[in-house]
C-alpha atoms as a PDB file:
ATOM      1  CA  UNK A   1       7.443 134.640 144.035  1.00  0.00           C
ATOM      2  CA  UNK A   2      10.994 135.462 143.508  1.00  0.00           C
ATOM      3  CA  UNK A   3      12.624 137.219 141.197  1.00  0.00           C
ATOM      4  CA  UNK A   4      16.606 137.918 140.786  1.00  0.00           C
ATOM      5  CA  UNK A   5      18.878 139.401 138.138  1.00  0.00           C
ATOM      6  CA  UNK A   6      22.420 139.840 137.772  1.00  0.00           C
ATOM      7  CA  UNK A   7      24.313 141.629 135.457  1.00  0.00           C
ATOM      8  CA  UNK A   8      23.904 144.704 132.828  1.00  0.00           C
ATOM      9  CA  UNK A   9      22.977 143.483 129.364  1.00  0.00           C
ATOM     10  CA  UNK A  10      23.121 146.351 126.975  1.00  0.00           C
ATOM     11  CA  UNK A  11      20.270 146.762 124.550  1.00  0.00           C
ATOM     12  CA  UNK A  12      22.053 144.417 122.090  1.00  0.00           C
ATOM     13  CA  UNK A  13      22.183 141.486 124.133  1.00  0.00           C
ATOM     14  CA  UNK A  14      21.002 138.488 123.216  1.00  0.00           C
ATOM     15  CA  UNK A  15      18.172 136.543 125.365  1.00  0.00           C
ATOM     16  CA  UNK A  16      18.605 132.916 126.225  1.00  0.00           C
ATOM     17  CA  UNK A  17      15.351 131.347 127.414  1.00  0.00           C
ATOM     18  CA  UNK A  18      17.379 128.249 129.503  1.00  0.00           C
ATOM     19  CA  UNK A  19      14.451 127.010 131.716  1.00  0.00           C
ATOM     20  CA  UNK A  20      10.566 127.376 131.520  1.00  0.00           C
ATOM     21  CA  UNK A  21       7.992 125.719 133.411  1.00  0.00           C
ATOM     22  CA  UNK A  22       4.661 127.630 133.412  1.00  0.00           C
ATOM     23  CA  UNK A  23       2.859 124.701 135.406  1.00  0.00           C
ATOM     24  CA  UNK A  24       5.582 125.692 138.203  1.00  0.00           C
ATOM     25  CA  UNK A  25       5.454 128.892 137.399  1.00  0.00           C
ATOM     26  CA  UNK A  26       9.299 128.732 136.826  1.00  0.00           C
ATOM     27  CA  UNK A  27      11.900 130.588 134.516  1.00  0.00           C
ATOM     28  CA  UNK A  28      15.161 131.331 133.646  1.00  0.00           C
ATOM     29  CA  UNK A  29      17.096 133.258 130.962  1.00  0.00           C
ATOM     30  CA  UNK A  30      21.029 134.353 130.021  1.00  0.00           C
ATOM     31  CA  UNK A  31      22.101 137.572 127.976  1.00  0.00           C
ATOM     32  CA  UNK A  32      25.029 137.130 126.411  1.00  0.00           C
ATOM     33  CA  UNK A  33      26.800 139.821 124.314  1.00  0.00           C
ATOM     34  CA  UNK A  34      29.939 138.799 122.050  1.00  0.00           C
ATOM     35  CA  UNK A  35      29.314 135.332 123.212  1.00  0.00           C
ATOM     36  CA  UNK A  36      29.515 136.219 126.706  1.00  0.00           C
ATOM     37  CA  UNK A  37      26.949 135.998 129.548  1.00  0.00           C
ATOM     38  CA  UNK A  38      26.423 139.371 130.545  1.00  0.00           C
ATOM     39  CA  UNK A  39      23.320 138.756 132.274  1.00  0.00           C
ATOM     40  CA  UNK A  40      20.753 136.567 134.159  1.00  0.00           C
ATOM     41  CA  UNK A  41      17.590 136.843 135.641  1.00  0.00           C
ATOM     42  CA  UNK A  42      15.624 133.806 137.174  1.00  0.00           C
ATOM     43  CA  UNK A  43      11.796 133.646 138.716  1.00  0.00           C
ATOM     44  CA  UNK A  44      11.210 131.294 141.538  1.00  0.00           C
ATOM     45  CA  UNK A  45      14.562 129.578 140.846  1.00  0.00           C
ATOM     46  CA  UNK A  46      17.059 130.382 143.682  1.00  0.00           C
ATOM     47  CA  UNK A  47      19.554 127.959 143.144  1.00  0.00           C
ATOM     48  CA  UNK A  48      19.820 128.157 139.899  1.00  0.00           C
ATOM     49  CA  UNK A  49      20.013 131.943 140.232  1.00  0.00           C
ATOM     50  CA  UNK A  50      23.269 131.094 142.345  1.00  0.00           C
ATOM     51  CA  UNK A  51      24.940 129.464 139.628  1.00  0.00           C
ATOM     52  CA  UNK A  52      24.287 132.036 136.845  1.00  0.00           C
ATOM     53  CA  UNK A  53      25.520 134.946 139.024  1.00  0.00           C
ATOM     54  CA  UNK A  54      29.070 133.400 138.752  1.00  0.00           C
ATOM     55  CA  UNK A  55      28.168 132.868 134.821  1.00  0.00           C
ATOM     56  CA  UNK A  56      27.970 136.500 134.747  1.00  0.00           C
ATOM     57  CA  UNK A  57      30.451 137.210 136.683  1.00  0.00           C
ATOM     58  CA  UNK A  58      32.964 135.593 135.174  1.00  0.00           C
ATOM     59  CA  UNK A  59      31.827 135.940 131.607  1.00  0.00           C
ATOM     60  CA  UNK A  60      31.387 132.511 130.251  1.00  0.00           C
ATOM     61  CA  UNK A  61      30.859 131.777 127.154  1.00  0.00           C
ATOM     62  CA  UNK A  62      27.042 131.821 127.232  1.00  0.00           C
ATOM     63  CA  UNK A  63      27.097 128.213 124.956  1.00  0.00           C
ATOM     64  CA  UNK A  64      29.381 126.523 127.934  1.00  0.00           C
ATOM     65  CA  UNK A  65      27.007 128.084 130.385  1.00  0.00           C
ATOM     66  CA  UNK A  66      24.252 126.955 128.362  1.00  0.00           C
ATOM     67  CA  UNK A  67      26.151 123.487 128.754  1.00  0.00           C
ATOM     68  CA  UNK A  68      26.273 123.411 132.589  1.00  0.00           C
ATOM     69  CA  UNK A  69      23.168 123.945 133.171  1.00  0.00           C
ATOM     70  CA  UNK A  70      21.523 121.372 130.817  1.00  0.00           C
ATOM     71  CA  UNK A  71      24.436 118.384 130.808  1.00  0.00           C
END
């Protein structure tokens, strides 16, 4: 198992389910504030957890995020 998060969403972020697999036991969500990804946090999805990490960093807009990682 592996879990990772990135970022500090406040208590009025929003959550973002983006990926969830429970046969693979598999997840991944965004928290976005103002439109803004202000979090991540993934479980048993390292490379994916790699991408969002710069999401947060850089504060995309959590619908182009949402974007990337479906299209």
């Amino acid at each position: 198992m592996k879990i990772q998060a990135y970022g500090r969403p406040s208590g009025e972020a929003e959550l973002h389910i983006i990926a969830d697999d429970p046969a693979t036991h598999q997840f991944a969500a965004l928290y976005s504030t103002d439109g803004r990804v202000t979090g991540a946090v993934t479980w048993n999805l390292p490379r994916q957890a790699r991408d969002l990490r710069r999401h947060v960093a850089e504060r995309t807009p959590w619908r182009q995020a949402l974007g990337v990682r479906r299209g």
